[in-house]
PDB file of N, CA and C in Angstrom:
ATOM      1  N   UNK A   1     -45.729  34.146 -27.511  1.00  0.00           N
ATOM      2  CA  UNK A   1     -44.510  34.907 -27.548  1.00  0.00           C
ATOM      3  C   UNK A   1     -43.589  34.424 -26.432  1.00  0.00           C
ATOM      4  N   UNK A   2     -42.408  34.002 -26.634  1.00  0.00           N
ATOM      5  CA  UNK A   2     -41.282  33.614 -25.982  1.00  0.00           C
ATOM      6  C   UNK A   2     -40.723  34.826 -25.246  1.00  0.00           C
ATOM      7  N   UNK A   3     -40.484  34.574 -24.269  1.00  0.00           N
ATOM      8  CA  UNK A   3     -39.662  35.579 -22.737  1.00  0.00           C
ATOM      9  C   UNK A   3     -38.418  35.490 -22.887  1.00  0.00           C
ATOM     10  N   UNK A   4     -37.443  36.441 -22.927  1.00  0.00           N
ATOM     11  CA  UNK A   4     -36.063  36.247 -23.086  1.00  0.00           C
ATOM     12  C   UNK A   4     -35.473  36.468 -21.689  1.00  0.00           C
ATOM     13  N   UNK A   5     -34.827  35.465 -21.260  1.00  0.00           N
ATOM     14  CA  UNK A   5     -34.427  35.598 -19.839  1.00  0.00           C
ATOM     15  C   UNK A   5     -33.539  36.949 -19.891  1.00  0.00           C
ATOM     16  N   UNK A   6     -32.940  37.177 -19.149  1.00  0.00           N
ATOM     17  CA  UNK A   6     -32.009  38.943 -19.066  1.00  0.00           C
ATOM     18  C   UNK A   6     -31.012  37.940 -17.689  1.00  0.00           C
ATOM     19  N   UNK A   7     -29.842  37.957 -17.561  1.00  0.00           N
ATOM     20  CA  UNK A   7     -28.433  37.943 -17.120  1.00  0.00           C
ATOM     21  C   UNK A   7     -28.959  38.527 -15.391  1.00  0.00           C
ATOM     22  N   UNK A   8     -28.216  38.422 -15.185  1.00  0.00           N
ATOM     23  CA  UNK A   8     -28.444  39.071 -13.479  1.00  0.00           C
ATOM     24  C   UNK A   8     -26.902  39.324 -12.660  1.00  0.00           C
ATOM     25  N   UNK A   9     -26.853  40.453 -12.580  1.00  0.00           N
ATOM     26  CA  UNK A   9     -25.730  41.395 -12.011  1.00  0.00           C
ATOM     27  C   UNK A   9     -26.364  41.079 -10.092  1.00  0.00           C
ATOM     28  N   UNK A  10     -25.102  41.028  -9.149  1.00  0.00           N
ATOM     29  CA  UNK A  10     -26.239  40.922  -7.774  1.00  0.00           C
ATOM     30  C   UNK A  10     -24.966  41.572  -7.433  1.00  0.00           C
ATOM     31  N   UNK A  11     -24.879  42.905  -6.882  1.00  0.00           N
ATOM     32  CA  UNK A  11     -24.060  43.969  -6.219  1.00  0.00           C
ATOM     33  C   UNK A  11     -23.432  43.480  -4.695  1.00  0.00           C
ATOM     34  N   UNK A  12     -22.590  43.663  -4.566  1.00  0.00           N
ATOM     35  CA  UNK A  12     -21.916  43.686  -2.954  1.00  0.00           C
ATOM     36  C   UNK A  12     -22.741  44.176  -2.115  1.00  0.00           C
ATOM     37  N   UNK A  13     -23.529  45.192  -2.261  1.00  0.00           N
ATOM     38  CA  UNK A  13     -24.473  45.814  -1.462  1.00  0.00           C
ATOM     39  C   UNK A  13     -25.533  44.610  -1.363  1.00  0.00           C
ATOM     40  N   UNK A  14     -26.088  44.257  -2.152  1.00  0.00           N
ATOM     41  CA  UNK A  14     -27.227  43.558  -1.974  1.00  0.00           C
ATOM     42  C   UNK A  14     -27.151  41.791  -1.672  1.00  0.00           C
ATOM     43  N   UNK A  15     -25.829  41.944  -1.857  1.00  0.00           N
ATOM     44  CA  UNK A  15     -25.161  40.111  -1.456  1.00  0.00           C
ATOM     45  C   UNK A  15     -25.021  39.909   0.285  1.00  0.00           C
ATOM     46  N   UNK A  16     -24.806  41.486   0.908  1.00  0.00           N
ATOM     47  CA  UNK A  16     -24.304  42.065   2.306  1.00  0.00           C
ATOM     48  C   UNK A  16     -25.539  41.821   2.658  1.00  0.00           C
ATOM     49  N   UNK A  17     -26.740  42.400   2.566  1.00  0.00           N
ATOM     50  CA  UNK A  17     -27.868  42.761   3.333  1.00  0.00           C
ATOM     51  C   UNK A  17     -28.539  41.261   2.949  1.00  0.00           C
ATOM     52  N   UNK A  18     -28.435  40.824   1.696  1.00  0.00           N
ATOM     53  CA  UNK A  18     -29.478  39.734   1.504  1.00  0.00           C
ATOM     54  C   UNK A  18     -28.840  38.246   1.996  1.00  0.00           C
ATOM     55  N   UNK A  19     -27.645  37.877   2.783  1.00  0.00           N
ATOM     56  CA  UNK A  19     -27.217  37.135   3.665  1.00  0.00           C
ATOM     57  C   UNK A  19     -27.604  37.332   4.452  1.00  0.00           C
ATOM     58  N   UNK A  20     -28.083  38.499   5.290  1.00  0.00           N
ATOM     59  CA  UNK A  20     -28.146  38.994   6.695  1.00  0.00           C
ATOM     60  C   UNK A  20     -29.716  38.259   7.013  1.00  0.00           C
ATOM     61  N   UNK A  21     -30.935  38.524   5.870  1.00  0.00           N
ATOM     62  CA  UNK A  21     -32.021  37.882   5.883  1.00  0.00           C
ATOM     63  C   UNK A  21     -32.293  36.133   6.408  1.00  0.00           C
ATOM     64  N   UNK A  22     -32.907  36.315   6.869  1.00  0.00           N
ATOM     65  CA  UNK A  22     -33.569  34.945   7.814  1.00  0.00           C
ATOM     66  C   UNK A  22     -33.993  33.919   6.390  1.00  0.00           C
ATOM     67  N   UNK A  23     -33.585  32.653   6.616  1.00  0.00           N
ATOM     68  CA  UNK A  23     -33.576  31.659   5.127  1.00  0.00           C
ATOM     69  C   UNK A  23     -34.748  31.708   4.521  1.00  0.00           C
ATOM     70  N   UNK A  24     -35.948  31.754   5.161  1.00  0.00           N
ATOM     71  CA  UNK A  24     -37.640  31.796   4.742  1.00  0.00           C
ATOM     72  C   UNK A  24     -37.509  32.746   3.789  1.00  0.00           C
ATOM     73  N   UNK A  25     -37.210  33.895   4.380  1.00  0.00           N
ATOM     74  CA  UNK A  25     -37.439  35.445   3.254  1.00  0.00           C
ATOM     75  C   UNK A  25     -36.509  35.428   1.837  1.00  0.00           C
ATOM     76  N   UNK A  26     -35.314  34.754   2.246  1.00  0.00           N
ATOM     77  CA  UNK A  26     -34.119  34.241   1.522  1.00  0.00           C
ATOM     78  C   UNK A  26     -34.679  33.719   0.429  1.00  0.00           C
ATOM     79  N   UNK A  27     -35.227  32.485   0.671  1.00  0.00           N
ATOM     80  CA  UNK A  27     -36.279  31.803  -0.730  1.00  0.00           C
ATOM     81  C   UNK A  27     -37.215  31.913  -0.998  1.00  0.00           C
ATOM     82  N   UNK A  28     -37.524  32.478  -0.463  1.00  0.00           N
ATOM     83  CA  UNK A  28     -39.170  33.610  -1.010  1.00  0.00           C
ATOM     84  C   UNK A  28     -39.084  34.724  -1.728  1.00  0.00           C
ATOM     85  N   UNK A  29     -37.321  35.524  -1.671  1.00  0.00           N
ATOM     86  CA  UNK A  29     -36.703  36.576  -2.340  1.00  0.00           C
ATOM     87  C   UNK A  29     -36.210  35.519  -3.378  1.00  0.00           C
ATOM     88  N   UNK A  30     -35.613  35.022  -3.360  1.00  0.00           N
ATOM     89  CA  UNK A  30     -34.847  33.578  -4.512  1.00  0.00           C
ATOM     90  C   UNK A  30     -36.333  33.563  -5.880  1.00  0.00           C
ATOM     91  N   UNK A  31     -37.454  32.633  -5.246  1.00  0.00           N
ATOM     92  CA  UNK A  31     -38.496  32.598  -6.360  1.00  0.00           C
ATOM     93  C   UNK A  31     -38.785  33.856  -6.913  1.00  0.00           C
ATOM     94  N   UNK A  32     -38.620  35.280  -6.435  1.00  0.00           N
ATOM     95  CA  UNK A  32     -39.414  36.467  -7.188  1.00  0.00           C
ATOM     96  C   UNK A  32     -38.184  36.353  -8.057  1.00  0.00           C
ATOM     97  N   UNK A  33     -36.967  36.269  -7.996  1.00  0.00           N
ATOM     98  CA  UNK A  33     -36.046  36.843  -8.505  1.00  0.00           C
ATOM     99  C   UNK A  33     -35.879  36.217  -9.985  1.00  0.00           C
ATOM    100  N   UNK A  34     -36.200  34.532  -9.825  1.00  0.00           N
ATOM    101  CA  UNK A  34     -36.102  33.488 -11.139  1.00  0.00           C
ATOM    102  C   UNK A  34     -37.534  34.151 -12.134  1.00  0.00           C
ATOM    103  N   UNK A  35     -38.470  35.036 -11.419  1.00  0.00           N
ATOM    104  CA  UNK A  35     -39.847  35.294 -11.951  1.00  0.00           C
ATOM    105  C   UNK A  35     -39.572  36.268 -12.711  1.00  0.00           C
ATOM    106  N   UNK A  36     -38.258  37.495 -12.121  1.00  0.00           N
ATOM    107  CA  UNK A  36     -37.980  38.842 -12.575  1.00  0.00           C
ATOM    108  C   UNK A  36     -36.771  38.697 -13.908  1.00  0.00           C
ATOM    109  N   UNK A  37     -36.835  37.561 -13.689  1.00  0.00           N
ATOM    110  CA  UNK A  37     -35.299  37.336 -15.153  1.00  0.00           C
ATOM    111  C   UNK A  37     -35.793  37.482 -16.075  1.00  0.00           C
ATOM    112  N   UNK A  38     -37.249  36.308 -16.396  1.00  0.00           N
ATOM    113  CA  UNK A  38     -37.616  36.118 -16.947  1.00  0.00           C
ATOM    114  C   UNK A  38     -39.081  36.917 -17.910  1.00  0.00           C
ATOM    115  N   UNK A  39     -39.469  38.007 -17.151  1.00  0.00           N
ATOM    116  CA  UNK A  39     -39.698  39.720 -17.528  1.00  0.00           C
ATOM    117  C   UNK A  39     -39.650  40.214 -16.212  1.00  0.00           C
ATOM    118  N   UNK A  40     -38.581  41.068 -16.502  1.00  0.00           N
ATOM    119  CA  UNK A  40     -38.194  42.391 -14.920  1.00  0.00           C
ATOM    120  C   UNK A  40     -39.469  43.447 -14.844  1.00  0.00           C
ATOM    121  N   UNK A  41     -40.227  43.863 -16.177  1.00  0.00           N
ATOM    122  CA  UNK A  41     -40.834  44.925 -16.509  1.00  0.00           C
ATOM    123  C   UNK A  41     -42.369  44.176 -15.441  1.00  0.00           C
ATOM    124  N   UNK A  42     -41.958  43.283 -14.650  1.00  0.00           N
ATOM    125  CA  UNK A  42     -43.502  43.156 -13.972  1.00  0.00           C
ATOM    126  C   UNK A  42     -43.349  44.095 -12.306  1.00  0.00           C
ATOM    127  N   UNK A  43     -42.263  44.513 -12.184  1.00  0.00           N
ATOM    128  CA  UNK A  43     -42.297  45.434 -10.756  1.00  0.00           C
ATOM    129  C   UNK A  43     -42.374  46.586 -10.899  1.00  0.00           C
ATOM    130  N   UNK A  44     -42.441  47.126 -10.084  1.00  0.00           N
ATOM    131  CA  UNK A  44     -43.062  48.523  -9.421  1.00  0.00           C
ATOM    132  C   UNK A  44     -41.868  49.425  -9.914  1.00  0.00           C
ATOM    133  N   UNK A  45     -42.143  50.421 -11.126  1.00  0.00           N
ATOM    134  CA  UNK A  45     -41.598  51.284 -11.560  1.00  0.00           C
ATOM    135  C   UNK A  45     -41.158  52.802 -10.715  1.00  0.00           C
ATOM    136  N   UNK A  46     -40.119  52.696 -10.161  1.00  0.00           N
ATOM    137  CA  UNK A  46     -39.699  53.880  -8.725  1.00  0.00           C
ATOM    138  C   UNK A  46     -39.778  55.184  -9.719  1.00  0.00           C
ATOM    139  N   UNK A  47     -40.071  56.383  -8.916  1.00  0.00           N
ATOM    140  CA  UNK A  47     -39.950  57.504  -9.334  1.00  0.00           C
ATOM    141  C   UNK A  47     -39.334  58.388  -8.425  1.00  0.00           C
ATOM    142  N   UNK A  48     -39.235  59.782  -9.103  1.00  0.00           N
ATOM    143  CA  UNK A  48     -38.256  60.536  -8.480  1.00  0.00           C
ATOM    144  C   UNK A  48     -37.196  60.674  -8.310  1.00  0.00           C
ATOM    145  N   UNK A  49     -36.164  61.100  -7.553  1.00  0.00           N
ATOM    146  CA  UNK A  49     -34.848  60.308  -7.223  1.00  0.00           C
ATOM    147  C   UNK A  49     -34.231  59.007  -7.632  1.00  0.00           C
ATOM    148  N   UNK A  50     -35.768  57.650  -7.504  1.00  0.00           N
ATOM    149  CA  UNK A  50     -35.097  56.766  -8.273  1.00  0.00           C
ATOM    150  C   UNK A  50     -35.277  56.460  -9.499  1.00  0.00           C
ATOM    151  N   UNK A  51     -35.950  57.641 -10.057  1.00  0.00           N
ATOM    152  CA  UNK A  51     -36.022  57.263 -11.455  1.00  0.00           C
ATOM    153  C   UNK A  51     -35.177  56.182 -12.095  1.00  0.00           C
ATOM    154  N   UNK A  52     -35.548  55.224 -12.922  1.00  0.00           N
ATOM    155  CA  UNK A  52     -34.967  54.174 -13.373  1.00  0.00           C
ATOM    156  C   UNK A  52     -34.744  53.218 -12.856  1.00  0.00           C
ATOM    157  N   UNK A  53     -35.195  53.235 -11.345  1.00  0.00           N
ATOM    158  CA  UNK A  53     -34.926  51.941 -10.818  1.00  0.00           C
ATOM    159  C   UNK A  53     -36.611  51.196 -10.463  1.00  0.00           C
ATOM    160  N   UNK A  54     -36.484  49.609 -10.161  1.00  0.00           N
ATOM    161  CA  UNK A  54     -37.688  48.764 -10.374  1.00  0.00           C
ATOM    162  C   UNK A  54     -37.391  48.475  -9.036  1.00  0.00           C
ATOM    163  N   UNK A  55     -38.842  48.057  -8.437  1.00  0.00           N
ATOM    164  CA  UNK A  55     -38.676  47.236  -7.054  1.00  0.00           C
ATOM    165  C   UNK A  55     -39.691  46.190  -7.006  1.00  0.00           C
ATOM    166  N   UNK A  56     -39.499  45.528  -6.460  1.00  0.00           N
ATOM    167  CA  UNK A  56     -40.759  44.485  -6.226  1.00  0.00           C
ATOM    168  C   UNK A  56     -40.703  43.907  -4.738  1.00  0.00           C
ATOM    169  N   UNK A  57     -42.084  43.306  -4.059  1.00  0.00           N
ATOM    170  CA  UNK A  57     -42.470  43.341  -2.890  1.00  0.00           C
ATOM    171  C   UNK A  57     -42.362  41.721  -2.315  1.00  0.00           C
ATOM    172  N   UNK A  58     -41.739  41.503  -1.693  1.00  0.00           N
ATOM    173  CA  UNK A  58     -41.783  40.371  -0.560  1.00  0.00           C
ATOM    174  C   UNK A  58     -42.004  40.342   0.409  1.00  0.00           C
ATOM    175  N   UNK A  59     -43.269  40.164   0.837  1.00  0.00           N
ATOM    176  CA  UNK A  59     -43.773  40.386   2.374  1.00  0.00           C
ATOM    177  C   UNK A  59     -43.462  41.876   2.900  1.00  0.00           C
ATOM    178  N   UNK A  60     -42.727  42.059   3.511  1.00  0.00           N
ATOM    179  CA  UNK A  60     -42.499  43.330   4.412  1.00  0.00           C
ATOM    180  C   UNK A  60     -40.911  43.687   3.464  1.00  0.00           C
ATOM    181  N   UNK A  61     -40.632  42.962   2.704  1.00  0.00           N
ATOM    182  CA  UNK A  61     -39.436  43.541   1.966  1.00  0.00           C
ATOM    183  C   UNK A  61     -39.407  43.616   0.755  1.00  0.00           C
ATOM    184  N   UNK A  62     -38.521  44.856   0.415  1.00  0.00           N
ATOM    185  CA  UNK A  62     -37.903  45.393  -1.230  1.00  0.00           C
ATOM    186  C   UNK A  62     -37.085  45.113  -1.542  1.00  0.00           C
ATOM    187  N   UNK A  63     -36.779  45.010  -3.130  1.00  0.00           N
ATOM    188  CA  UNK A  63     -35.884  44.589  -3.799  1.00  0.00           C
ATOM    189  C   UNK A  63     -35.352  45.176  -4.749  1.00  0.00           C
ATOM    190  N   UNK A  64     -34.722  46.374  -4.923  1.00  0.00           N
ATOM    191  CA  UNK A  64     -34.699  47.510  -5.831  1.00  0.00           C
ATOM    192  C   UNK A  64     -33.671  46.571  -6.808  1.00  0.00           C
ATOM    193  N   UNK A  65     -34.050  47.020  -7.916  1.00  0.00           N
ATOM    194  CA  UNK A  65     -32.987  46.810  -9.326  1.00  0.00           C
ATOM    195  C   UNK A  65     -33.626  47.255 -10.382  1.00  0.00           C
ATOM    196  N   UNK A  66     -32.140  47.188 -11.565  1.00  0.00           N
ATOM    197  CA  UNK A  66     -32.783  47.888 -12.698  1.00  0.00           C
ATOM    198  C   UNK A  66     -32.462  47.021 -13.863  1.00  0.00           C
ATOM    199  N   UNK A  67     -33.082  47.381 -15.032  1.00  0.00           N
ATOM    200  CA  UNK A  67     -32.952  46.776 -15.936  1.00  0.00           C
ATOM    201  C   UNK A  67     -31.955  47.273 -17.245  1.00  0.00           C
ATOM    202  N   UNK A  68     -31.530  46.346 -17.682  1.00  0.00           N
ATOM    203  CA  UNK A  68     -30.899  46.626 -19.026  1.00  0.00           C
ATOM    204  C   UNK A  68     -30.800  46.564 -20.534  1.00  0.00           C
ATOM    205  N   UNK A  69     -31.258  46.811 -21.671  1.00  0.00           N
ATOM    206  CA  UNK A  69     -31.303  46.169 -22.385  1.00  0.00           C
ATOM    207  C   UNK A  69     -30.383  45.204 -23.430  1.00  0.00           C
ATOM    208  N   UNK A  70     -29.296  46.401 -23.287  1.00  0.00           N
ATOM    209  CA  UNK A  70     -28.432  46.001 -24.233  1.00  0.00           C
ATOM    210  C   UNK A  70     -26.709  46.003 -23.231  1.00  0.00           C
ATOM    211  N   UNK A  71     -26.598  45.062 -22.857  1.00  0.00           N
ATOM    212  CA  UNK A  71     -26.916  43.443 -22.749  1.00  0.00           C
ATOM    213  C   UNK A  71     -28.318  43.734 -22.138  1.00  0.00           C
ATOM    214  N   UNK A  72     -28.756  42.482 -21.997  1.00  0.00           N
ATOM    215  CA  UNK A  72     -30.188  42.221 -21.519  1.00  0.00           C
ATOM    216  C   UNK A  72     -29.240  41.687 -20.036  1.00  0.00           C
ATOM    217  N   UNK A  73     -29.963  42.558 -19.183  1.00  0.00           N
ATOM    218  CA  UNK A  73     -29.387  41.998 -17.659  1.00  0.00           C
ATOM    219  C   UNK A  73     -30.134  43.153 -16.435  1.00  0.00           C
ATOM    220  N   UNK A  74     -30.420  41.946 -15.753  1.00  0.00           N
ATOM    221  CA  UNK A  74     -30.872  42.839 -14.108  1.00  0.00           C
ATOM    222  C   UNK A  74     -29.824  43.195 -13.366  1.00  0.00           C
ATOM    223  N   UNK A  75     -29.780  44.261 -12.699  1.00  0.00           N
ATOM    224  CA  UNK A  75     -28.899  44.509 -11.446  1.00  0.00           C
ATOM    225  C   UNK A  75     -29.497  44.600 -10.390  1.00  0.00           C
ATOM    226  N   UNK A  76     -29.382  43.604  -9.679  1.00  0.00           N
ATOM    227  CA  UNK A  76     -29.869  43.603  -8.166  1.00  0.00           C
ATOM    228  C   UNK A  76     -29.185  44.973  -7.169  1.00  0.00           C
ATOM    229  N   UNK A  77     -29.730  45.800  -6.805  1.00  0.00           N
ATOM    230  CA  UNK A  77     -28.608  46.901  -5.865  1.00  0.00           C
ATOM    231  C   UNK A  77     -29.350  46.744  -4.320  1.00  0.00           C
ATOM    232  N   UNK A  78     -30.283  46.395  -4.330  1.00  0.00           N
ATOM    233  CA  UNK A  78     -30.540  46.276  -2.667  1.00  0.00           C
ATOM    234  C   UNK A  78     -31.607  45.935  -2.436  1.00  0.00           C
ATOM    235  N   UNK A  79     -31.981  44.968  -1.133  1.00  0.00           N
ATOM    236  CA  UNK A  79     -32.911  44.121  -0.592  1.00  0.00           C
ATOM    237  C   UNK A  79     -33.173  45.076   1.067  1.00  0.00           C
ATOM    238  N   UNK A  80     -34.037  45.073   1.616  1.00  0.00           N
ATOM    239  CA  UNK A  80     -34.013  45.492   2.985  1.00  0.00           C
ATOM    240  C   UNK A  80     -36.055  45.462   3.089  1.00  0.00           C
ATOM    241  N   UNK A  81     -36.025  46.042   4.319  1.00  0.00           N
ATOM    242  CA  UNK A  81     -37.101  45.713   5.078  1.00  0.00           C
ATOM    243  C   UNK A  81     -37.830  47.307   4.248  1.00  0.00           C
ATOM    244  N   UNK A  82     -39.053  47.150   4.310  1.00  0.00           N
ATOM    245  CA  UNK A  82     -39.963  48.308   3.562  1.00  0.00           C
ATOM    246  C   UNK A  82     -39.502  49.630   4.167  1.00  0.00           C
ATOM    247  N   UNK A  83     -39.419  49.613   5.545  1.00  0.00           N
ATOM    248  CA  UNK A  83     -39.191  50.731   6.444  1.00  0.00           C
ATOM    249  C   UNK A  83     -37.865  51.399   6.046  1.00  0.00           C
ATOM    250  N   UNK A  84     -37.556  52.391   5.565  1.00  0.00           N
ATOM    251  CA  UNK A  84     -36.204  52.624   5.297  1.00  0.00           C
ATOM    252  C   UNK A  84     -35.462  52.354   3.780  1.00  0.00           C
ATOM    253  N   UNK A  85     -36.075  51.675   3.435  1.00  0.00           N
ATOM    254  CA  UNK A  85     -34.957  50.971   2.099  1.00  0.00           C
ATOM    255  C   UNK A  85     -34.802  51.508   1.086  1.00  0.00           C
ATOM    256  N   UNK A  86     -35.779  53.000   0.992  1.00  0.00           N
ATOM    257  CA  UNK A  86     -35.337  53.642  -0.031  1.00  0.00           C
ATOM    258  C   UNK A  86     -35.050  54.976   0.750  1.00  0.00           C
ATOM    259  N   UNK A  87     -35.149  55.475   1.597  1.00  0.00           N
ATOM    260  CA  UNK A  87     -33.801  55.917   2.385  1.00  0.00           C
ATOM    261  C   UNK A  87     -32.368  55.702   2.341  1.00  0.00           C
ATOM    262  N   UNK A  88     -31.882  54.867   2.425  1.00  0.00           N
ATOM    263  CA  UNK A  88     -30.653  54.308   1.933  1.00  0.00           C
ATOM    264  C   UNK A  88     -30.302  54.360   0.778  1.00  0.00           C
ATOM    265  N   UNK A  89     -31.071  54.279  -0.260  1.00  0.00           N
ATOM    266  CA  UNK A  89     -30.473  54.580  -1.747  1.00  0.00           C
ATOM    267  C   UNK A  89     -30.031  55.956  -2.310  1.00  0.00           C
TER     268      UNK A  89
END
């Protein structure tokens, strides 16, 4: 069965914070992200408050976004350090 890539939306919010990141974490966030196009449905399904939103783990950092179907597209909304990052949302 063939993977349908999904489009990728990357928010002002998450373009702000994910410049701020040190280049290592930068392309180590870069590879999950080419992994998540191609099925998003492999991260960590948020609950509660964030109902509907997905995150997935890079070292000591998150990557909240959600998915879409129709269009088929990710929205990246925010990257930050584990401590806090869903505080901010």
């Amino acid at each position: 069965m063939a993977l349908t890539n999904y489009d990728l939306v990357v928010t002002k919010t998450f373009k702000k914070y994910f410049n701020s990141l040190d280049s290592d974490i930068k392309d180590r966030i870069k590879s999950h992200i080419i992994h998540i196009e191609e099925d998003p449905y492999t991260g960590k399904h948020l609950h509660g408050n964030l109902k509907g939103l997905y995150s997935f783990r890079v070292g000591k950092y998150r990557v909240i976004y959600s998915i879409e179907e129709r269009p088929k597209r990710i929205v990246l909304y925010f990257v930050g350090h584990r401590k806090g990052i869903y505080d901010k949302l």
